[in-house]
N, C-alpha and C. Protein backbone atom coordinates (compact mmCIF):
# COMPACT_ATOMS: atom_id res chain seq x y z
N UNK A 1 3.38 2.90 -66.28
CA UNK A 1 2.11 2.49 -65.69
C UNK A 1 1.60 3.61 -64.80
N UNK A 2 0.51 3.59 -65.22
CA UNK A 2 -0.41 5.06 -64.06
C UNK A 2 -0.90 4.47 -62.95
N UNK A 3 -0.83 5.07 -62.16
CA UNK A 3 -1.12 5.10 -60.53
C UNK A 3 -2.58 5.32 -61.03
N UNK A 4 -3.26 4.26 -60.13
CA UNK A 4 -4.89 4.46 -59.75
C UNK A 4 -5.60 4.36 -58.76
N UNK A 5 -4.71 4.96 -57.82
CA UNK A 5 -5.01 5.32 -56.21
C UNK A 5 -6.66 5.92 -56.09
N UNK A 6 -6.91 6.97 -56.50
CA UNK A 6 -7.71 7.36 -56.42
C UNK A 6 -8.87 7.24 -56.97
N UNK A 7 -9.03 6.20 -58.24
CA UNK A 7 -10.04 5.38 -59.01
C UNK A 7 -10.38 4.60 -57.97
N UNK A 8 -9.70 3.68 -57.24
CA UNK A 8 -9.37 2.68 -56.60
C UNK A 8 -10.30 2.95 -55.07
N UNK A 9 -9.81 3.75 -54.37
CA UNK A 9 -10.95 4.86 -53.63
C UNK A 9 -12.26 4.98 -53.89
N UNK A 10 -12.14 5.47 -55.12
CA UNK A 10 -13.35 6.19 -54.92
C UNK A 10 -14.25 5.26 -55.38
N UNK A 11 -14.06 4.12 -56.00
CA UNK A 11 -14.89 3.12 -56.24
C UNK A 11 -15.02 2.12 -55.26
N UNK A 12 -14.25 2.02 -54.37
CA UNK A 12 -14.61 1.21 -53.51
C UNK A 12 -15.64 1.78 -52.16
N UNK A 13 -14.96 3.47 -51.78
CA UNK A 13 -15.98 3.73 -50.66
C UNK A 13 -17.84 4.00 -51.37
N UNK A 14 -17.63 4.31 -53.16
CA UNK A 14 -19.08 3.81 -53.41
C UNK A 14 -19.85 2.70 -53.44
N UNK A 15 -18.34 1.55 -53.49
CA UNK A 15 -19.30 -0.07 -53.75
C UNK A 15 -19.97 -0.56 -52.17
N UNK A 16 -18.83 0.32 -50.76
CA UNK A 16 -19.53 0.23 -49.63
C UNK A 16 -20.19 0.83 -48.83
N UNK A 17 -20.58 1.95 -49.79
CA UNK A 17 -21.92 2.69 -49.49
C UNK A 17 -23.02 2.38 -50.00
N UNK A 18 -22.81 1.79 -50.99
CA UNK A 18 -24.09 1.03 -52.35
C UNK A 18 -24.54 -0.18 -50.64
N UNK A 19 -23.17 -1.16 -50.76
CA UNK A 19 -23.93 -2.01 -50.08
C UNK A 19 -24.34 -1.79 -48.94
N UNK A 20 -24.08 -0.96 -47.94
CA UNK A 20 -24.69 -0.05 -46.83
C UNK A 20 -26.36 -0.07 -47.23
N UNK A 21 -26.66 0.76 -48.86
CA UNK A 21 -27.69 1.39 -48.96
C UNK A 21 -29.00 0.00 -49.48
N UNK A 22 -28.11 -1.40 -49.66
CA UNK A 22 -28.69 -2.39 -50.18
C UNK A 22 -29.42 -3.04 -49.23
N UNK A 23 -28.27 -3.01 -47.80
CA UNK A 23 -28.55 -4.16 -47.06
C UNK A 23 -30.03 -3.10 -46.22
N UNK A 24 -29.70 -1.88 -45.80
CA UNK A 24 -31.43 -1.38 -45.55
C UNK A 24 -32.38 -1.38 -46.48
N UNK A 25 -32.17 -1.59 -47.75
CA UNK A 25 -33.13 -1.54 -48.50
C UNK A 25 -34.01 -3.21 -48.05
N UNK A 26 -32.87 -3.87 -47.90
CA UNK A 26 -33.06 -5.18 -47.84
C UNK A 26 -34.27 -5.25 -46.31
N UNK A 27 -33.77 -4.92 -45.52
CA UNK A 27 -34.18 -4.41 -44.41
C UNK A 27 -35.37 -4.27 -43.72
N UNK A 28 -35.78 -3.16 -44.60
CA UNK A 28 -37.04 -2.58 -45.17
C UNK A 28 -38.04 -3.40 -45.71
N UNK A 29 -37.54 -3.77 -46.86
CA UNK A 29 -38.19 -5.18 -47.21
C UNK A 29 -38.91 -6.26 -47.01
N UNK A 30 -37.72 -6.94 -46.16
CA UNK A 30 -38.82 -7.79 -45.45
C UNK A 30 -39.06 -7.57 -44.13
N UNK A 31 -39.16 -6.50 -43.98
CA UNK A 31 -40.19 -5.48 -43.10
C UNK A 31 -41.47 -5.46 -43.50
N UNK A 32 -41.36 -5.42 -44.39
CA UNK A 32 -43.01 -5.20 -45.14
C UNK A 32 -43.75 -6.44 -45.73
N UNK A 33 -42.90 -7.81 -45.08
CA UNK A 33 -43.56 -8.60 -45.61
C UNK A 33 -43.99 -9.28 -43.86
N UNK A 34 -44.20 -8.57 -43.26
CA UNK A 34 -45.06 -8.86 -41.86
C UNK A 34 -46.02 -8.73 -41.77
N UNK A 35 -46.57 -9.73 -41.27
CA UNK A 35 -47.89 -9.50 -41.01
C UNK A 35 -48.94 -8.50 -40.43
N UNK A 36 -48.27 -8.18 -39.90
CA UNK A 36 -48.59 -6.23 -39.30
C UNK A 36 -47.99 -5.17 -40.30
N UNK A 37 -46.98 -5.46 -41.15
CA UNK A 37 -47.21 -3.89 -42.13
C UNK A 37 -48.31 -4.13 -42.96
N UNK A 38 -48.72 -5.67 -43.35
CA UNK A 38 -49.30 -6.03 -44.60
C UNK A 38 -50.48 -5.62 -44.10
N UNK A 39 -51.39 -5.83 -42.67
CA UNK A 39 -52.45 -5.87 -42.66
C UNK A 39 -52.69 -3.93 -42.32
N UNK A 40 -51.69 -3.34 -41.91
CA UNK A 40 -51.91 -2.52 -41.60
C UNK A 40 -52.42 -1.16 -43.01
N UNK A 41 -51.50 -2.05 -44.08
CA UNK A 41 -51.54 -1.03 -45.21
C UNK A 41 -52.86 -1.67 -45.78
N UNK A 42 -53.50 -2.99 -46.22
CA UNK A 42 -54.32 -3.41 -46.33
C UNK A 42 -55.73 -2.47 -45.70
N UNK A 43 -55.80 -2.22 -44.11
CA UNK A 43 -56.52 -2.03 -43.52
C UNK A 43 -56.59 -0.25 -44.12
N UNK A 44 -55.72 0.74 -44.07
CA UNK A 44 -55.24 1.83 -44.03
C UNK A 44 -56.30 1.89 -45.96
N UNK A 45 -55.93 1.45 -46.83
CA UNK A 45 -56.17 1.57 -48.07
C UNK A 45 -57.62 1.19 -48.26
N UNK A 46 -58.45 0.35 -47.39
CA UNK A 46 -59.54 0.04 -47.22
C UNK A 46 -60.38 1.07 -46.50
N UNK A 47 -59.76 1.72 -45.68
CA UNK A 47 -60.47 2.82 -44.72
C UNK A 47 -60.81 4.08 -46.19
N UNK A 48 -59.12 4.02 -47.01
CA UNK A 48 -59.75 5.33 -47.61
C UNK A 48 -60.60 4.99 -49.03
N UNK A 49 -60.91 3.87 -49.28
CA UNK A 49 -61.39 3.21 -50.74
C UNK A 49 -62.28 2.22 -50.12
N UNK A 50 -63.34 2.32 -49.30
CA UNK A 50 -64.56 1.35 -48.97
C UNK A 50 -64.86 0.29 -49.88
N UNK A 51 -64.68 -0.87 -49.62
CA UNK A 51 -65.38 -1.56 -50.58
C UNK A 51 -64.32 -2.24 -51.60
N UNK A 52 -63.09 -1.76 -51.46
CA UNK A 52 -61.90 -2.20 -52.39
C UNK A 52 -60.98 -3.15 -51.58
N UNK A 53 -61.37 -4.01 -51.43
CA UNK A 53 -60.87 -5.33 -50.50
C UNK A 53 -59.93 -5.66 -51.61
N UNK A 54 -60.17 -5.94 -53.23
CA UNK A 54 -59.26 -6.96 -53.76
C UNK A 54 -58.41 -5.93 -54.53
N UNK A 55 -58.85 -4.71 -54.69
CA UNK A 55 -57.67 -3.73 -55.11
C UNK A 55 -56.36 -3.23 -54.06
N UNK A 56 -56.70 -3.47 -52.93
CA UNK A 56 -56.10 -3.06 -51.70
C UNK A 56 -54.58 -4.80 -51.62
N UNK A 57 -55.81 -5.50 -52.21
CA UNK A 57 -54.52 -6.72 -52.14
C UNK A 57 -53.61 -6.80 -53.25
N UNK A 58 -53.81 -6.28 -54.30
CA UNK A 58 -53.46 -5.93 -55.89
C UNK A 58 -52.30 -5.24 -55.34
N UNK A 59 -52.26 -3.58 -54.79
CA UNK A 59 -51.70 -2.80 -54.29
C UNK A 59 -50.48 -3.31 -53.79
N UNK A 60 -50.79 -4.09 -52.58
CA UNK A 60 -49.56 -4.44 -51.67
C UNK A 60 -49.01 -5.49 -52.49
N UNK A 61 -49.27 -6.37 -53.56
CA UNK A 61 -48.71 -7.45 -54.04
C UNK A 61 -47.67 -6.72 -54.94
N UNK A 62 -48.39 -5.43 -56.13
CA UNK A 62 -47.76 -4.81 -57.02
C UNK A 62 -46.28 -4.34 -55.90
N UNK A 63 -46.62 -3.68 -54.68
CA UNK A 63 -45.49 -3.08 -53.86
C UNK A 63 -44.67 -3.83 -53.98
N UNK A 64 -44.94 -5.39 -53.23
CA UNK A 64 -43.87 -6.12 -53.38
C UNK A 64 -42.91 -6.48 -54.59
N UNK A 65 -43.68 -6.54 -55.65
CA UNK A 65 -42.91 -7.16 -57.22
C UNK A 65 -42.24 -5.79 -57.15
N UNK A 66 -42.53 -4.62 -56.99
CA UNK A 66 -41.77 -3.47 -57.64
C UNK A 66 -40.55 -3.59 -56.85
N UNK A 67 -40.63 -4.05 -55.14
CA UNK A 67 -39.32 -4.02 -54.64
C UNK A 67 -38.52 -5.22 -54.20
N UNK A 68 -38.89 -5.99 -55.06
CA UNK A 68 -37.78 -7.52 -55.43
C UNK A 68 -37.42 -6.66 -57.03
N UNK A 69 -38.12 -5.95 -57.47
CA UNK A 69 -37.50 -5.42 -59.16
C UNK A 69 -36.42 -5.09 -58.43
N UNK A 70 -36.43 -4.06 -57.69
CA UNK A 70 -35.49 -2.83 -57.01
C UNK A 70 -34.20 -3.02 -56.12
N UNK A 71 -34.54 -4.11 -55.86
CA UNK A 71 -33.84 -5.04 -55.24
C UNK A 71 -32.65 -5.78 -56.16
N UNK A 72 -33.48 -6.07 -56.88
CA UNK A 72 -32.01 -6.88 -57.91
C UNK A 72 -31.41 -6.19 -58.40
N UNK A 73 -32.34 -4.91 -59.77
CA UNK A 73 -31.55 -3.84 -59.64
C UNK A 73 -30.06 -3.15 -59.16
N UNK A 74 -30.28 -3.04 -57.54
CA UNK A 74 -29.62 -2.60 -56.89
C UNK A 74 -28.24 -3.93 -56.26
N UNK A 75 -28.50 -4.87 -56.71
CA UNK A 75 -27.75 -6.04 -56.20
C UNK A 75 -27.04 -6.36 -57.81
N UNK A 76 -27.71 -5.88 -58.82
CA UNK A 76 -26.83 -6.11 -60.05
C UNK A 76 -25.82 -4.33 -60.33
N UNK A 77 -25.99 -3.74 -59.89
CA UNK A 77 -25.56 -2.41 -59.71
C UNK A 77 -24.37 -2.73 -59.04
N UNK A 78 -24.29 -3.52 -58.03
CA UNK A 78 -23.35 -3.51 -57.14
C UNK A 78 -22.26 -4.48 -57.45
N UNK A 79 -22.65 -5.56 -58.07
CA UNK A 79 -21.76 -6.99 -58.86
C UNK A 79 -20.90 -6.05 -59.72
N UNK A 80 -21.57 -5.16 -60.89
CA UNK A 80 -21.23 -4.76 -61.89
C UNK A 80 -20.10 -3.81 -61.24
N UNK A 81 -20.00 -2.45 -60.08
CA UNK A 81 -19.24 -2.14 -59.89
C UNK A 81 -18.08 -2.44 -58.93
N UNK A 82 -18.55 -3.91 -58.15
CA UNK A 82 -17.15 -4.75 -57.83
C UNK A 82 -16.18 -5.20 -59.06
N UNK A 83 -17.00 -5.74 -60.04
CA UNK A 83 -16.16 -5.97 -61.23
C UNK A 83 -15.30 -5.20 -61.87
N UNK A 84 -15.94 -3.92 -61.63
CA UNK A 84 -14.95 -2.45 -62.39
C UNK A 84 -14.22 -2.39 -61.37
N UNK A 85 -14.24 -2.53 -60.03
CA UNK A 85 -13.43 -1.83 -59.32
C UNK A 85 -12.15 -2.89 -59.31
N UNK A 86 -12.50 -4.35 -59.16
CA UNK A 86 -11.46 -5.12 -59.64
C UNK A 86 -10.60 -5.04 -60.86
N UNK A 87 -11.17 -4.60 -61.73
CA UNK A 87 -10.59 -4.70 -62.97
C UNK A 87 -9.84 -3.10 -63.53
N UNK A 88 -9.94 -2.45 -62.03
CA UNK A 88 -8.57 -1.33 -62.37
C UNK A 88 -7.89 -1.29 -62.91
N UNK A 89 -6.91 -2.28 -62.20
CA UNK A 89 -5.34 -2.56 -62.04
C UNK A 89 -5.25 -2.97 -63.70
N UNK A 90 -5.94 -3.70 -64.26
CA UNK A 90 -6.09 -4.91 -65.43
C UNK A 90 -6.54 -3.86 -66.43
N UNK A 91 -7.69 -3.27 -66.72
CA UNK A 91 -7.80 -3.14 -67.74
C UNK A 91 -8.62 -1.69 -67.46
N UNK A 92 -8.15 -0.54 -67.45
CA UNK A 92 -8.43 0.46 -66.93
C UNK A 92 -9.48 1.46 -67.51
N UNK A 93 -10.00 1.32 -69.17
CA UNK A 93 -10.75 1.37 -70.27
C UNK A 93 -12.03 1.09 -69.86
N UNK A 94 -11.83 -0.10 -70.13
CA UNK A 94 -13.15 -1.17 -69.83
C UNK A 94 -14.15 -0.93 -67.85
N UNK A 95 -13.17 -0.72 -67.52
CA UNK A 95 -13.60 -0.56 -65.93
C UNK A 95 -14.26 1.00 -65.71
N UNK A 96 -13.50 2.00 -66.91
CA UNK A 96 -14.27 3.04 -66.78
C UNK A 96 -15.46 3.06 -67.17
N UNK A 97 -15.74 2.36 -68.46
CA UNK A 97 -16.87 2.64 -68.97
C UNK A 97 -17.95 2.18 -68.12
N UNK A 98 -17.63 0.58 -67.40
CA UNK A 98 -18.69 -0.13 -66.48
C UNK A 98 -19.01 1.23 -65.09
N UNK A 99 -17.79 1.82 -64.62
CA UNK A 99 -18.24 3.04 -63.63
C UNK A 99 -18.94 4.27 -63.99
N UNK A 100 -18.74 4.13 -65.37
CA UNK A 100 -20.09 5.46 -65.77
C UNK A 100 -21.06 5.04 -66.02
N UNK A 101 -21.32 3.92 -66.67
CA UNK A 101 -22.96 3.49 -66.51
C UNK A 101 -23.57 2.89 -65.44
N UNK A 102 -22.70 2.39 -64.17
CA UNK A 102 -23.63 2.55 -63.49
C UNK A 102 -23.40 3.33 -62.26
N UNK A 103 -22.45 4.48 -62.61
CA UNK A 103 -22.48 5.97 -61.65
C UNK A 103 -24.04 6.64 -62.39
N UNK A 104 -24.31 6.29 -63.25
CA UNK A 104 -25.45 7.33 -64.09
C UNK A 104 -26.80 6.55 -63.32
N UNK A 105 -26.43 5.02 -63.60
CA UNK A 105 -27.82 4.72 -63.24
C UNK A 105 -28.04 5.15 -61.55
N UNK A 106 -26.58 4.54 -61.08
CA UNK A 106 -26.84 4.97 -59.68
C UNK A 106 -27.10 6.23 -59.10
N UNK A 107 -26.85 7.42 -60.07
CA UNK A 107 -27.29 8.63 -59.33
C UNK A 107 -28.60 9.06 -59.03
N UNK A 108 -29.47 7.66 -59.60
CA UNK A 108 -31.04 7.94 -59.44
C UNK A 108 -31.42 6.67 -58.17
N UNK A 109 -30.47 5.75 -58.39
CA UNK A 109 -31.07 4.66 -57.00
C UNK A 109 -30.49 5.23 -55.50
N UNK A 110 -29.07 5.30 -55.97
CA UNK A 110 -28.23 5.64 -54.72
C UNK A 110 -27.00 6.59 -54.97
N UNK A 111 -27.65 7.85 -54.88
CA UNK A 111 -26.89 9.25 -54.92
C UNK A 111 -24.96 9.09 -55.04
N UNK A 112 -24.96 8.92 -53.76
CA UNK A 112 -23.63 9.27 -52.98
C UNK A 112 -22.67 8.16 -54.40
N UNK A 113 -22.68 6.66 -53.98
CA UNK A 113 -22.57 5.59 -54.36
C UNK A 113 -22.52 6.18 -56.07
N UNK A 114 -23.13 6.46 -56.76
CA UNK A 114 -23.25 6.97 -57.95
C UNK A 114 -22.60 7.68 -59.09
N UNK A 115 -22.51 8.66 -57.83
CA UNK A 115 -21.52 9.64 -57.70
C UNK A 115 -20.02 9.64 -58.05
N UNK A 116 -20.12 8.91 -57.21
CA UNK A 116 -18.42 8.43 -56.93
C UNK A 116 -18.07 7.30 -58.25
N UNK A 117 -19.22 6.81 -58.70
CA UNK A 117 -18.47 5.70 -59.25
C UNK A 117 -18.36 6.62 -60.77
N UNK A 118 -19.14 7.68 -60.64
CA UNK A 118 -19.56 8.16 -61.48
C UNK A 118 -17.86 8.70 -61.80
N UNK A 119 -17.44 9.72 -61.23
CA UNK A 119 -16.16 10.15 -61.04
C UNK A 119 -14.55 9.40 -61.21
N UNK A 120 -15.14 8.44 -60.87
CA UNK A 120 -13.89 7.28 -60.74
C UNK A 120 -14.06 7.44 -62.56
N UNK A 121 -14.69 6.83 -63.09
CA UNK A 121 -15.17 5.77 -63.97
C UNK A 121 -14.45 7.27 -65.01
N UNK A 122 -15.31 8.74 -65.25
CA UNK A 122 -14.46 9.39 -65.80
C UNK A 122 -13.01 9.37 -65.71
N UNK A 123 -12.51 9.48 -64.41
CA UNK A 123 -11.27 9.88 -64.19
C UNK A 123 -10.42 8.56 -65.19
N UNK A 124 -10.69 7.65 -64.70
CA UNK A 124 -10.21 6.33 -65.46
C UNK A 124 -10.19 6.54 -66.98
N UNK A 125 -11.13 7.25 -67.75
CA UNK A 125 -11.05 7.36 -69.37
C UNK A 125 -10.48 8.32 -69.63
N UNK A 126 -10.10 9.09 -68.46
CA UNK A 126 -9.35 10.82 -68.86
C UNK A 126 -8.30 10.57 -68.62
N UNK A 127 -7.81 9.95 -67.61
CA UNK A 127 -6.16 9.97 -67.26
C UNK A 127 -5.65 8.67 -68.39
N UNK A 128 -4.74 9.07 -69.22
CA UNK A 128 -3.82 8.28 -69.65
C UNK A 128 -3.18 7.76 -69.38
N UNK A 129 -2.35 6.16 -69.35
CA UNK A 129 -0.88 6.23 -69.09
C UNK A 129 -0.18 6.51 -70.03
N UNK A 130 1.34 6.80 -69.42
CA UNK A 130 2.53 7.69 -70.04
C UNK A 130 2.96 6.59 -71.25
N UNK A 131 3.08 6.55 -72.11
CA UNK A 131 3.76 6.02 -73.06
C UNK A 131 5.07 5.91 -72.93
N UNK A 132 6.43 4.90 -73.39
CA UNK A 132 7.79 4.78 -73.39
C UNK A 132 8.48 5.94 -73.94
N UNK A 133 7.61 6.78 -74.81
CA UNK A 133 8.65 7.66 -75.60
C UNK A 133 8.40 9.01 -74.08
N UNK A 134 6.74 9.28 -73.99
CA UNK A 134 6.88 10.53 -72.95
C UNK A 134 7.82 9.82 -71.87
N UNK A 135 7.77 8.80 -71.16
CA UNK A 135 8.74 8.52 -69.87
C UNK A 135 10.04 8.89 -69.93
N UNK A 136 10.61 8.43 -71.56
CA UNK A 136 11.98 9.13 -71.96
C UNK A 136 12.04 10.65 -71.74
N UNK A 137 11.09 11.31 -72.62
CA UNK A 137 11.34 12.25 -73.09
C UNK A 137 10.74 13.02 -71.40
N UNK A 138 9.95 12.65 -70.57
CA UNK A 138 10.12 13.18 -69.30
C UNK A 138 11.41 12.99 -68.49
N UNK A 139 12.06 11.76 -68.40
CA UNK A 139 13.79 11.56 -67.79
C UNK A 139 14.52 12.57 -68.63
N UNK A 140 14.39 12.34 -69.70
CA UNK A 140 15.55 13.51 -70.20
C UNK A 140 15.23 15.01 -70.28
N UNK A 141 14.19 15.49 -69.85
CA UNK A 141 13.62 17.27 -69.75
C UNK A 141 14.46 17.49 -67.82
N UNK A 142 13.80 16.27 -67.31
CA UNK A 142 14.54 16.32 -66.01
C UNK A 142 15.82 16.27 -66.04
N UNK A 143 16.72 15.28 -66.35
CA UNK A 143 17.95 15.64 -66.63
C UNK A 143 18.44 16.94 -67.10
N UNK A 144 17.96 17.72 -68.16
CA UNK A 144 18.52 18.43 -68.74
C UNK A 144 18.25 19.78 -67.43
N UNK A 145 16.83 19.53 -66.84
CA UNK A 145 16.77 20.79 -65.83
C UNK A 145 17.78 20.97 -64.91
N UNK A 146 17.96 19.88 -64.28
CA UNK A 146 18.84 19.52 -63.23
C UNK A 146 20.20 19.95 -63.34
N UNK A 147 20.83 19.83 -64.66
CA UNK A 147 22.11 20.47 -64.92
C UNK A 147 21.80 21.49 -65.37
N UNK A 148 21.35 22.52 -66.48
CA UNK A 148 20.69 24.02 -66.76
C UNK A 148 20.79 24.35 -65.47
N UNK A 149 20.46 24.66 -64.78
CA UNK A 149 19.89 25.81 -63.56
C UNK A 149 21.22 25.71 -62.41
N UNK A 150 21.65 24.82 -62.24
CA UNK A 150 23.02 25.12 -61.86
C UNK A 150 23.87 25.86 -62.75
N UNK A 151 24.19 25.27 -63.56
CA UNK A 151 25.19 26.21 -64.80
C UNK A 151 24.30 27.72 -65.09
N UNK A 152 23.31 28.40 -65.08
CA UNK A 152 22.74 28.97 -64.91
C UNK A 152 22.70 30.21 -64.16
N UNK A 153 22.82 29.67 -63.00
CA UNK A 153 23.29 29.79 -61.48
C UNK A 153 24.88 30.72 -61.33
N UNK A 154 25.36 29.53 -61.83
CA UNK A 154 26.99 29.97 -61.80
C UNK A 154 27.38 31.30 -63.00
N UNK A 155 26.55 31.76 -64.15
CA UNK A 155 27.20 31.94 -64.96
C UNK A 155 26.37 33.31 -64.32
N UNK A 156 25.60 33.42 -63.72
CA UNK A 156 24.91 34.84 -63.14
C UNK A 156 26.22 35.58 -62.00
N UNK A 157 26.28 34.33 -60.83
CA UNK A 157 26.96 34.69 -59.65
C UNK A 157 28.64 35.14 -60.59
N UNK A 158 29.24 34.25 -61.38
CA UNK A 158 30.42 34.97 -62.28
C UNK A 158 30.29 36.99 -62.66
N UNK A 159 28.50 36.83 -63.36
CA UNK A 159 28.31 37.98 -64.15
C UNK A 159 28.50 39.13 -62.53
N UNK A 160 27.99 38.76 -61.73
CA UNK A 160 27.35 39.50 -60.49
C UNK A 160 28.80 39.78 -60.01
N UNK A 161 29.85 38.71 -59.36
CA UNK A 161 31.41 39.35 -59.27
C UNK A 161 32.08 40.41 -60.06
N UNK A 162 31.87 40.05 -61.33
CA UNK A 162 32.67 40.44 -62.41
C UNK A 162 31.99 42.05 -62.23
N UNK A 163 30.90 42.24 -61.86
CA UNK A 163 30.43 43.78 -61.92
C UNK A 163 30.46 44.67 -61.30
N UNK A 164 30.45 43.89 -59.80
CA UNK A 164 30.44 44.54 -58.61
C UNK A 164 32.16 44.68 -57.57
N UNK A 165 32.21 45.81 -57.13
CA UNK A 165 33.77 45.72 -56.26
C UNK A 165 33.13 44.61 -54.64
N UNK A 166 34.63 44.04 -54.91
CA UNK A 166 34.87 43.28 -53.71
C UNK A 166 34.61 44.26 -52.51
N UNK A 167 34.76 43.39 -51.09
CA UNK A 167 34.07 44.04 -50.17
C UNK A 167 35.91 45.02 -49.90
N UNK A 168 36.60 44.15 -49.58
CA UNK A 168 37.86 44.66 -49.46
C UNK A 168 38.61 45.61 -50.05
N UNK A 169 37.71 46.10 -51.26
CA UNK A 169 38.36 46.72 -52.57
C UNK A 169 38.69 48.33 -51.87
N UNK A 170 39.31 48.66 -51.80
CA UNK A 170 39.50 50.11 -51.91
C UNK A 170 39.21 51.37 -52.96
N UNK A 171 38.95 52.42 -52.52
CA UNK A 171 38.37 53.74 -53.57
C UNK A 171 39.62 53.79 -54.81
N UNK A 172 41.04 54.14 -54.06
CA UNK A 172 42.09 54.06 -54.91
C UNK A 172 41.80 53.28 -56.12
N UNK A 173 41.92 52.17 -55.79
CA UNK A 173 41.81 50.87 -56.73
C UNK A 173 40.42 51.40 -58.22
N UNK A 174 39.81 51.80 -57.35
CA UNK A 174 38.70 52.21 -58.60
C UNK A 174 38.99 53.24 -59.33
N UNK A 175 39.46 54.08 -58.67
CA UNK A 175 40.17 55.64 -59.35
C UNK A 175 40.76 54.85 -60.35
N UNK A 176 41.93 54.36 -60.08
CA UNK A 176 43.56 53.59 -60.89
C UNK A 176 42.57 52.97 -62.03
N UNK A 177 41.72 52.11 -61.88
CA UNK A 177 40.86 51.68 -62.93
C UNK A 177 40.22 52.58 -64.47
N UNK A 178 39.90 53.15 -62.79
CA UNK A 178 39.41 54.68 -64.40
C UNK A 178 40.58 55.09 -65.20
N UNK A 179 41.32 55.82 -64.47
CA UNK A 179 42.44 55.97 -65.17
C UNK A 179 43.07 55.43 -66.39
N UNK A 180 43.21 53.91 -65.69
CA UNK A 180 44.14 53.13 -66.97
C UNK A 180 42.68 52.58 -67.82
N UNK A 181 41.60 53.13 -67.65
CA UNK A 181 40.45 52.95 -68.75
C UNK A 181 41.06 53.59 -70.07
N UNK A 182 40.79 55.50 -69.22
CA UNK A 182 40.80 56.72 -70.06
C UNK A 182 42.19 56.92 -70.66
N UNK A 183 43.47 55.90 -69.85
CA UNK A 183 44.48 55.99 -70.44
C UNK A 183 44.86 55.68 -72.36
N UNK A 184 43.82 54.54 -71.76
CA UNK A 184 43.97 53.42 -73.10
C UNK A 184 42.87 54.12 -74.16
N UNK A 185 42.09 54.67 -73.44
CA UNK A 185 41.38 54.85 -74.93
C UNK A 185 41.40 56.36 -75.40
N UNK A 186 42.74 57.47 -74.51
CA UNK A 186 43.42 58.41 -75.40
C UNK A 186 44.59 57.60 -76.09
N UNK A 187 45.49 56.73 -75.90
CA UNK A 187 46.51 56.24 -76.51
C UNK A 187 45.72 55.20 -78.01
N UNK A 188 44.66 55.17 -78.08
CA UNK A 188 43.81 54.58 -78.78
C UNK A 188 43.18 55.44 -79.91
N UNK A 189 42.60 56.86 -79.17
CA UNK A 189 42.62 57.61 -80.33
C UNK A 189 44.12 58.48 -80.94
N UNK A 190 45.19 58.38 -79.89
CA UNK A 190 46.29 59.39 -80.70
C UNK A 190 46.59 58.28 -81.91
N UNK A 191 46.86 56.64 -81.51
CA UNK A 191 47.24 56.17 -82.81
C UNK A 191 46.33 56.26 -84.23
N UNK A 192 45.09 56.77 -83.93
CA UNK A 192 44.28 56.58 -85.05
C UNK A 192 44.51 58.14 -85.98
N UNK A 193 45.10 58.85 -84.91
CA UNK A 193 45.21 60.39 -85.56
C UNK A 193 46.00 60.23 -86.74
N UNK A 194 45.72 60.83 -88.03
CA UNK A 194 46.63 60.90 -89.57
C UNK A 194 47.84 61.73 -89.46
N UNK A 195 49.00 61.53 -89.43
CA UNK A 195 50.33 62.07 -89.13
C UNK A 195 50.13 63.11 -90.10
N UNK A 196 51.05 64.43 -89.91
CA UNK A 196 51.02 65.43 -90.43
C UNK A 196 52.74 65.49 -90.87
């Protein structure tokens, strides 16, 4: 089973930045359904269009429908990636795909939020989990390292003694060496000599 620490993250600090970016949207909203923004934009759109009293009310009505659209939008954006972010643990496929479509849509409503889910949602279709045979075949590469490099180890530090004189060794001792080298390999060529 794969670890999804970081799917897990990164979809959640986008689902609470989304709703951060919802609840001012929200905010805003019915902000503008006061009686002082309404009359003010009313009044403001009339100053620059004389005479357009019922286009000026058209205007602010269209405002509103566009941001109850924008609004749900952004409140179905956010359902959709609680659902992915729940459905990590469960079904890790399916949860990516829901974080890339709406990391894509969200990178045009709400950047950051988008982003992230955007990222998660790849990471989730890219990372695999390990299959039973790689888990084996990873325990047993480890095993096999773990003993290799000791034996390894030892068969160097052997080579490294075997080459070098001890600290204690004396010059004599190396002479005598040579010696009974060059001994053996004149007594080596006299036996090979053809008797006369």
């Amino acid at each position: 089973m794969i670890q999804r620490k970081g799917e897990l993250i990164l979809s959640w600090i986008g689902n609470g930045l989304h709703l951060l970016y919802v609840f001012l949207v929200g905010i805003f909203f019915i902000m503008t359904q006061t009686s002082e923004f309404k009359n003010g934009m009313i009044q403001g759109f009339i100053e620059e269009n004389p005479g357009e009293y019922d286009l000026a009310y058209q205007t602010y009505n269209l405002m509103l429908g566009l941001g109850v659209v924008f609004i749900i939008i952004l409140l179905i954006l956010l359902i959709v990636s609680i659902v992915a972010a729940i459905l990590i643990g469960k079904n890790a496929k399916v949860s990516g795909i829901l974080l890339v479509i709406t990391g894509i849509i969200g990178l045009f409503l709400s950047f950051i939020a988008g982003a992230l889910w955007l990222i998660a949602g790849i990471m989730l279709l890219v990372r695999k989990p390990q299959t039973q045979n790689d888990q084996i075949n990873s325990q047993y590469s480890n095993d096999i390292h773990s003993h290799v490099v000791p034996e390894e180890k030892k068969r160097e530090q052997q080579q490294y003694n075997m080459n070098e004189p001890h600290i204690g060794q004396s010059s004599t001792s190396h002479h005598d060496h040579a010696l009974n080298d060059q001994n053996k390999r004149e007594n080596h060529n006299h036996d090979n000599q053809p008797y006369k």
